[in-house]
PDB file of N, CA and C in Angstrom:
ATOM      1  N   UNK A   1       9.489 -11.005  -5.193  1.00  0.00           N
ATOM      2  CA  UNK A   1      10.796 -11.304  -5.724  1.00  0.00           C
ATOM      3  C   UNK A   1      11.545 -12.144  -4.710  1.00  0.00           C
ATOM      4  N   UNK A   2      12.322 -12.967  -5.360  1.00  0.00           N
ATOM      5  CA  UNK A   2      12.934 -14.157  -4.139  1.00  0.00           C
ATOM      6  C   UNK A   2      14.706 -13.562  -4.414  1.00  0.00           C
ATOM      7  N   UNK A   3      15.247 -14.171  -3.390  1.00  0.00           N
ATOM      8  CA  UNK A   3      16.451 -13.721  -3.463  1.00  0.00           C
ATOM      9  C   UNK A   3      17.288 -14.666  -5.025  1.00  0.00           C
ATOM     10  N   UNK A   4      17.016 -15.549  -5.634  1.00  0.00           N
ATOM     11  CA  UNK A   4      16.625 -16.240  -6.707  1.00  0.00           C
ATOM     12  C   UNK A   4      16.778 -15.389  -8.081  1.00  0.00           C
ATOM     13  N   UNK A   5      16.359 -14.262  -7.730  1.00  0.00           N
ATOM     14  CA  UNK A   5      16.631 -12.913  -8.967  1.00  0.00           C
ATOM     15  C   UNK A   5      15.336 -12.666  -9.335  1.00  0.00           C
ATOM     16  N   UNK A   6      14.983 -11.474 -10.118  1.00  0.00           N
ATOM     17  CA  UNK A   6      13.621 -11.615 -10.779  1.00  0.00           C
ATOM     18  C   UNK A   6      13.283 -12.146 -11.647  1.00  0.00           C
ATOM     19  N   UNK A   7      11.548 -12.242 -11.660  1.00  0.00           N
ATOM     20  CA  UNK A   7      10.951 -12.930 -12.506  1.00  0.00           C
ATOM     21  C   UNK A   7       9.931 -12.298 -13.599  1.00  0.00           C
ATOM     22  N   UNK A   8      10.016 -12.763 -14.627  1.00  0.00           N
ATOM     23  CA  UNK A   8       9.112 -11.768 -15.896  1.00  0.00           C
ATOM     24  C   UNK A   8       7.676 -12.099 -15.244  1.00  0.00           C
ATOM     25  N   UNK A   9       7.218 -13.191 -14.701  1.00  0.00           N
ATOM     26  CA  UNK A   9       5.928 -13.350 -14.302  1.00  0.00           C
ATOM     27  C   UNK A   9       5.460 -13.234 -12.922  1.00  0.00           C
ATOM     28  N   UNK A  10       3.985 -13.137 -12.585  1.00  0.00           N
ATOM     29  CA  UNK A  10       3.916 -12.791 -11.140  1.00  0.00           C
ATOM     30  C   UNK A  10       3.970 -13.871 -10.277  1.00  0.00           C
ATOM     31  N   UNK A  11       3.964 -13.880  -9.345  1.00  0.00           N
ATOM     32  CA  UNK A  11       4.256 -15.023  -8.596  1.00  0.00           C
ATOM     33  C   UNK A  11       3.109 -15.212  -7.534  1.00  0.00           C
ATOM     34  N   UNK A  12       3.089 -16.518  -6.550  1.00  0.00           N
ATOM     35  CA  UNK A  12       1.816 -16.223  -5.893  1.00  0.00           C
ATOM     36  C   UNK A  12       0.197 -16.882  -6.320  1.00  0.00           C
ATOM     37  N   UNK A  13      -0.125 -17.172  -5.286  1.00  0.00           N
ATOM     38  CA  UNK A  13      -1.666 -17.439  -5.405  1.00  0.00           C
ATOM     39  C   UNK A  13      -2.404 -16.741  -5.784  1.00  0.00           C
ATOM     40  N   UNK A  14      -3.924 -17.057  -6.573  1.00  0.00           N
ATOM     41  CA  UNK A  14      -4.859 -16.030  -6.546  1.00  0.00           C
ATOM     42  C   UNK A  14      -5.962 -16.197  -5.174  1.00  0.00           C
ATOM     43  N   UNK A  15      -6.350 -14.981  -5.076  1.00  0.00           N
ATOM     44  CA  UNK A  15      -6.604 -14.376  -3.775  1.00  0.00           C
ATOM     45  C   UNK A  15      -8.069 -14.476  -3.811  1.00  0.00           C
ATOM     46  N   UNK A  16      -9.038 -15.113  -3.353  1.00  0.00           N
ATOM     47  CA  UNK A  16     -10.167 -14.643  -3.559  1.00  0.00           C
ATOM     48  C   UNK A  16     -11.201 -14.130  -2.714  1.00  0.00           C
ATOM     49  N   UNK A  17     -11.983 -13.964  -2.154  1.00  0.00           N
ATOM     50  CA  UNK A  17     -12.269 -12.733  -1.129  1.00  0.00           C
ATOM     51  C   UNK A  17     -12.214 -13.376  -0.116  1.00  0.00           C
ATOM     52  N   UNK A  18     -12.504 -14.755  -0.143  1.00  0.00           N
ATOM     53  CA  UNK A  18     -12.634 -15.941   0.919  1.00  0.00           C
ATOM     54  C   UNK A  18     -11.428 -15.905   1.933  1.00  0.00           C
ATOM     55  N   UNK A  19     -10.281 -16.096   1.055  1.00  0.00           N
ATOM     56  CA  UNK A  19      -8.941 -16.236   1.151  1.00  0.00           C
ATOM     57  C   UNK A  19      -8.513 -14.893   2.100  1.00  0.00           C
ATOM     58  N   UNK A  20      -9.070 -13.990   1.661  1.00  0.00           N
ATOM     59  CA  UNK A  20      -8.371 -12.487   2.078  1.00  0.00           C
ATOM     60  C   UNK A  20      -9.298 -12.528   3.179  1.00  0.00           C
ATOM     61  N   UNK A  21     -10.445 -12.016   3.409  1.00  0.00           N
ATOM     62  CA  UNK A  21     -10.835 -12.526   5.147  1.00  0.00           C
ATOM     63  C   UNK A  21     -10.634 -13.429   6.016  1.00  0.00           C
ATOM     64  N   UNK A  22      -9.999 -14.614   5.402  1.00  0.00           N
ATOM     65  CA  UNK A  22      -9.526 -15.382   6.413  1.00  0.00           C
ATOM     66  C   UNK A  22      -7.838 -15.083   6.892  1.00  0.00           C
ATOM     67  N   UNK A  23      -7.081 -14.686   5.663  1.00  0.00           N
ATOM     68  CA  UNK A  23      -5.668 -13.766   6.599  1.00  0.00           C
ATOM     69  C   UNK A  23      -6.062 -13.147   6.975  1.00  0.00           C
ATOM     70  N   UNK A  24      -7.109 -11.943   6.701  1.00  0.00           N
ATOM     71  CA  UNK A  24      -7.103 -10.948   7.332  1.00  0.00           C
ATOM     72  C   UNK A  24      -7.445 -11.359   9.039  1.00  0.00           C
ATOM     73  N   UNK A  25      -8.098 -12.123   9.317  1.00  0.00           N
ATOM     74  CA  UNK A  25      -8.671 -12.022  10.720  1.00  0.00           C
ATOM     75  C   UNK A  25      -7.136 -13.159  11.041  1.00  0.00           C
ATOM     76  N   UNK A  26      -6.434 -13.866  10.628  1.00  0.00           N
ATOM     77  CA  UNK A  26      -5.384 -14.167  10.904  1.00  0.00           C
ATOM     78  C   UNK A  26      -4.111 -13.322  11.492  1.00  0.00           C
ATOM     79  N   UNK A  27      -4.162 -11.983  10.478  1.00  0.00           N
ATOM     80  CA  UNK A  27      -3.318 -11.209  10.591  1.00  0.00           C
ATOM     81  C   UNK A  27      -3.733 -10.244  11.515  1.00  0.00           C
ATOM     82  N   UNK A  28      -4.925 -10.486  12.001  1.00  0.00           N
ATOM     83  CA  UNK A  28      -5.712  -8.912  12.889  1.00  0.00           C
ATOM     84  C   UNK A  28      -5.076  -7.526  12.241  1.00  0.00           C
ATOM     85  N   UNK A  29      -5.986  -7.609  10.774  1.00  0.00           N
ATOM     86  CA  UNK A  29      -5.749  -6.639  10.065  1.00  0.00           C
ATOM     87  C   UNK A  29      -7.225  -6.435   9.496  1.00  0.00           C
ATOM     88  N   UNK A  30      -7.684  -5.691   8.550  1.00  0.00           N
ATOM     89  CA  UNK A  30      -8.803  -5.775   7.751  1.00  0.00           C
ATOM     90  C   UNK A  30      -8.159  -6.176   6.339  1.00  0.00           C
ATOM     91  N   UNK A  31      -8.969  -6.808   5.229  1.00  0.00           N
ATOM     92  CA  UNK A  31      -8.581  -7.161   4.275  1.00  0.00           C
ATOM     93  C   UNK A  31      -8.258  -6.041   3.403  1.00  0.00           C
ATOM     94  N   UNK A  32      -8.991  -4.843   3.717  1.00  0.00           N
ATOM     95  CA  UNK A  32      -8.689  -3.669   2.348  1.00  0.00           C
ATOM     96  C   UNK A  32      -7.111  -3.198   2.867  1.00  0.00           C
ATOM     97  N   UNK A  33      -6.349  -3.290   4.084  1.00  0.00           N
ATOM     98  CA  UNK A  33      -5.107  -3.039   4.154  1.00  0.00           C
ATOM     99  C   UNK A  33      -4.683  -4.045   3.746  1.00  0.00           C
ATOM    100  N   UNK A  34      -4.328  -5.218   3.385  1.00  0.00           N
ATOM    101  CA  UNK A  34      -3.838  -6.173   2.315  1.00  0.00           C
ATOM    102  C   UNK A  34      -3.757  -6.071   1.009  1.00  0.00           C
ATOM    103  N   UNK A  35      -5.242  -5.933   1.034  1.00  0.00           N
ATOM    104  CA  UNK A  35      -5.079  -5.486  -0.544  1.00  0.00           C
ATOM    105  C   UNK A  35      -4.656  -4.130  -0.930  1.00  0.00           C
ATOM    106  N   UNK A  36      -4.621  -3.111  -0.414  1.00  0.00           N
ATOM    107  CA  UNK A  36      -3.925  -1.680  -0.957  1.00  0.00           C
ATOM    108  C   UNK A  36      -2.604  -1.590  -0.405  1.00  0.00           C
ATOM    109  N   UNK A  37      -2.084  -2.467   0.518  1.00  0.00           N
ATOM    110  CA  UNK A  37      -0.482  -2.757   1.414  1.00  0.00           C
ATOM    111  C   UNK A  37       0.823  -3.729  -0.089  1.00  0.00           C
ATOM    112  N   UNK A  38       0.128  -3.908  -0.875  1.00  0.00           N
ATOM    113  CA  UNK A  38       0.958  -5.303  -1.904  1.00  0.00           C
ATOM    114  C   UNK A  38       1.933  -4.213  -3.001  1.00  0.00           C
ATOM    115  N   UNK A  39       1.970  -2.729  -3.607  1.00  0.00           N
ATOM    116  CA  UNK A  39       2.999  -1.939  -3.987  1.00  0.00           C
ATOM    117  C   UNK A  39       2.806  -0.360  -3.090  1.00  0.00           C
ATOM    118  N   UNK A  40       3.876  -0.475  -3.208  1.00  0.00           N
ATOM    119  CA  UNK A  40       4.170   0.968  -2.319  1.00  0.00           C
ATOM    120  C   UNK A  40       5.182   1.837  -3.098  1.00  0.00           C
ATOM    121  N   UNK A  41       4.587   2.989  -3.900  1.00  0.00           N
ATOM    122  CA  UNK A  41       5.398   4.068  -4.800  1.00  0.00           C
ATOM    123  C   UNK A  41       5.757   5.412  -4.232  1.00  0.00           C
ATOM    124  N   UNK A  42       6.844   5.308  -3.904  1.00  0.00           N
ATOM    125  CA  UNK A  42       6.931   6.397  -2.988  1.00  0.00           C
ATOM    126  C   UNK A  42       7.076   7.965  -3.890  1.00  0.00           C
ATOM    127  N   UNK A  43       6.584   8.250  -4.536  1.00  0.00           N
ATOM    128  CA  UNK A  43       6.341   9.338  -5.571  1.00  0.00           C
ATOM    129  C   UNK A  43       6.314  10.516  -4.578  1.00  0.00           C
ATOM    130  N   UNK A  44       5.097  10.472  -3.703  1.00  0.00           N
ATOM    131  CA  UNK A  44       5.273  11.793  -2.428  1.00  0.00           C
ATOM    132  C   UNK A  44       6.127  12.127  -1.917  1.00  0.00           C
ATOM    133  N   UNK A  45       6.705  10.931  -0.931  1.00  0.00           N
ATOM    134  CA  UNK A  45       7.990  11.164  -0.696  1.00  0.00           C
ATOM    135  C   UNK A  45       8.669  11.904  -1.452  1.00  0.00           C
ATOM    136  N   UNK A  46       8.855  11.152  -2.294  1.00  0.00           N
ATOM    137  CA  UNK A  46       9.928  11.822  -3.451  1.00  0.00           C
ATOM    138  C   UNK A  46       9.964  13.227  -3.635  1.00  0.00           C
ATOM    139  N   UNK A  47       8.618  13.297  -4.159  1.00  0.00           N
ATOM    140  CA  UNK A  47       8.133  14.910  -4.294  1.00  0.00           C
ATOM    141  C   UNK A  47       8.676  15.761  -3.040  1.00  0.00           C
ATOM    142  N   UNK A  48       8.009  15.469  -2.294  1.00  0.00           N
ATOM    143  CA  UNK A  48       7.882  16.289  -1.030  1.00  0.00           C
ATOM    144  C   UNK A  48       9.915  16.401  -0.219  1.00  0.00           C
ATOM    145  N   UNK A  49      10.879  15.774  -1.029  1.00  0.00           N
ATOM    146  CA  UNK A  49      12.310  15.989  -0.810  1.00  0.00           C
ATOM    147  C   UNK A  49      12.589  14.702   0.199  1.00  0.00           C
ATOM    148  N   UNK A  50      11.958  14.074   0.362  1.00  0.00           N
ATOM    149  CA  UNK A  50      12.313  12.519   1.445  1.00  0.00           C
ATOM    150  C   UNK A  50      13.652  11.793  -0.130  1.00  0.00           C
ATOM    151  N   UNK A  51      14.451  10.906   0.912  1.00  0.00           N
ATOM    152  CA  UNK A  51      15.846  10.257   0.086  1.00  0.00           C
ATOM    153  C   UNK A  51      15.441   8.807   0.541  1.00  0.00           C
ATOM    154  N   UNK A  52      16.311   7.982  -0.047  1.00  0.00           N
ATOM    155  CA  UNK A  52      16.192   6.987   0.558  1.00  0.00           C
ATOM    156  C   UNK A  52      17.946   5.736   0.685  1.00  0.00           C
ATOM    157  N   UNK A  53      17.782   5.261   1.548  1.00  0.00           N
ATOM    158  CA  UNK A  53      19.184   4.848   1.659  1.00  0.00           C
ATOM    159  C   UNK A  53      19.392   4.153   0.553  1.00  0.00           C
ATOM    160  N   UNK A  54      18.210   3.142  -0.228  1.00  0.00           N
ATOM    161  CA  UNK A  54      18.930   2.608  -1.824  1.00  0.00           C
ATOM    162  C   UNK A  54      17.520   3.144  -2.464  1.00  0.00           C
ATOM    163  N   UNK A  55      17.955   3.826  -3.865  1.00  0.00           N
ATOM    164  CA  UNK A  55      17.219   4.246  -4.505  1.00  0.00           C
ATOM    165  C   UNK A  55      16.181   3.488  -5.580  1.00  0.00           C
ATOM    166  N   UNK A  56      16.752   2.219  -6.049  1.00  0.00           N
ATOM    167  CA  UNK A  56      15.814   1.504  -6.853  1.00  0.00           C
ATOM    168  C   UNK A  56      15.218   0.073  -5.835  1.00  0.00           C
ATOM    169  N   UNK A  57      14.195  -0.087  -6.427  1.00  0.00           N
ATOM    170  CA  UNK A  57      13.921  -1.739  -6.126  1.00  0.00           C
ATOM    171  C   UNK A  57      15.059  -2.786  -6.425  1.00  0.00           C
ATOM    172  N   UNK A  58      15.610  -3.003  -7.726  1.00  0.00           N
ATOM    173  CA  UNK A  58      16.267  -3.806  -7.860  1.00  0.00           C
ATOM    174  C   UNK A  58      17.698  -3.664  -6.669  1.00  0.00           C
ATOM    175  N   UNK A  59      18.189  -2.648  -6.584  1.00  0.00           N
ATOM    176  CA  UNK A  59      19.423  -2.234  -5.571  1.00  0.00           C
ATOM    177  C   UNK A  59      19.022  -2.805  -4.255  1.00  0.00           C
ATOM    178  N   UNK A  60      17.355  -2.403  -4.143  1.00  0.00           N
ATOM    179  CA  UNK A  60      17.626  -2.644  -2.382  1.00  0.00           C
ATOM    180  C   UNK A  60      17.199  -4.554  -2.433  1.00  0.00           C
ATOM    181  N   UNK A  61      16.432  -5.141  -3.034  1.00  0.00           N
ATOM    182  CA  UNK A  61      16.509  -6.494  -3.263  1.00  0.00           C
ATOM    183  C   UNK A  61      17.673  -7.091  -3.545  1.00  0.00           C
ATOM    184  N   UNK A  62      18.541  -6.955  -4.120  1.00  0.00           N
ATOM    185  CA  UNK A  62      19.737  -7.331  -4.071  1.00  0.00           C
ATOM    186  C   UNK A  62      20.760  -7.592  -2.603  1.00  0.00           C
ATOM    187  N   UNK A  63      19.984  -6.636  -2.245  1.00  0.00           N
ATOM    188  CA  UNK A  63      20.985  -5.651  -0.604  1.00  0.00           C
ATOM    189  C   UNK A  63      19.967  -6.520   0.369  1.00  0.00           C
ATOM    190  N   UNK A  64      19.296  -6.788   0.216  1.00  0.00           N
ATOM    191  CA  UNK A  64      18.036  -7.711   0.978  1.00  0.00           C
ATOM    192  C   UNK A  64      19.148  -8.994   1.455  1.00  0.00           C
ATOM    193  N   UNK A  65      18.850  -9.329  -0.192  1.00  0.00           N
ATOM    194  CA  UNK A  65      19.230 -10.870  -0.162  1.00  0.00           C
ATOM    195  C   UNK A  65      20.310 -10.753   0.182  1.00  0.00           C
ATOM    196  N   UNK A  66      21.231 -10.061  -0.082  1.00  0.00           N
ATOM    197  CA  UNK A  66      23.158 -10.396   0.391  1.00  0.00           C
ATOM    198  C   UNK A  66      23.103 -10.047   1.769  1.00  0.00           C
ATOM    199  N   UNK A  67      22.312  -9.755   2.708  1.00  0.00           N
ATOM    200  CA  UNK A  67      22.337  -8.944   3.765  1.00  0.00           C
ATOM    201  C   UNK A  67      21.627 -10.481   4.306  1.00  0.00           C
ATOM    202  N   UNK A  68      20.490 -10.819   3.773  1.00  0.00           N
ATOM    203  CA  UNK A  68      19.937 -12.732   4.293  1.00  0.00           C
ATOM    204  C   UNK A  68      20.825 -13.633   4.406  1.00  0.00           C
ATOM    205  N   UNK A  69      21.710 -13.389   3.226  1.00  0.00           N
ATOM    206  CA  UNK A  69      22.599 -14.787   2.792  1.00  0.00           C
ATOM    207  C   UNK A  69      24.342 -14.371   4.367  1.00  0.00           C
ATOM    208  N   UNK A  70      24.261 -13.489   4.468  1.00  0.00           N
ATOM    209  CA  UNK A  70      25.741 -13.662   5.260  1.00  0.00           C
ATOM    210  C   UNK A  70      24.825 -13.428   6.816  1.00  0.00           C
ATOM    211  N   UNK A  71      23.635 -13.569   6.979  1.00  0.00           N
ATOM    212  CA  UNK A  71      23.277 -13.813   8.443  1.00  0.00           C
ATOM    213  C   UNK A  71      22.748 -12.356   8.953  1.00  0.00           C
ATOM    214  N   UNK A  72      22.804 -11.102   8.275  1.00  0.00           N
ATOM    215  CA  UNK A  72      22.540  -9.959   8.810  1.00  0.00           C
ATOM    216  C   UNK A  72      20.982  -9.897   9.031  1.00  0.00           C
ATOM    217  N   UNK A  73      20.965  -8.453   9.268  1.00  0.00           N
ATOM    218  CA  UNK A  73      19.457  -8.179   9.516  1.00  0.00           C
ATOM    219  C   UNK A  73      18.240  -9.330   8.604  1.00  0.00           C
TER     220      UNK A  73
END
């Protein structure tokens, strides 16, 4: 998502294994943390009583971008 607003479609290159071992040794990462690192559902958390300072995606993307646009973090 860009600070731009969201989009109904995905965005982004397709990835093909080629592609992902070569960030990966870019990133000095392995490629299967790339590929299982791209959504993060914090459901456990949740479960388990963890909060979070903004509760939806859309809230904290918003808070992203207005927080980019006046120079902050």
């Amino acid at each position: 998502m860009s600070c731009a607003g969201p989009r109904a479609y995905p965005s982004g290159l397709p990835a093909t294994k080629l592609t992902l071992e070569v960030g990966a040794i870019l990133m000095r990462t392995e490629s299967e943390l790339i590929l299982k690192s791209r959504r993060v559902i914090p459901g456990v958390l949740l479960g388990r009583g963890s909060s979070f300072h903004v509760p939806d995606w859309p809230t904290a993307a918003r808070q992203l971008c207005a927080d980019r646009r006046s120079g902050g973090r």
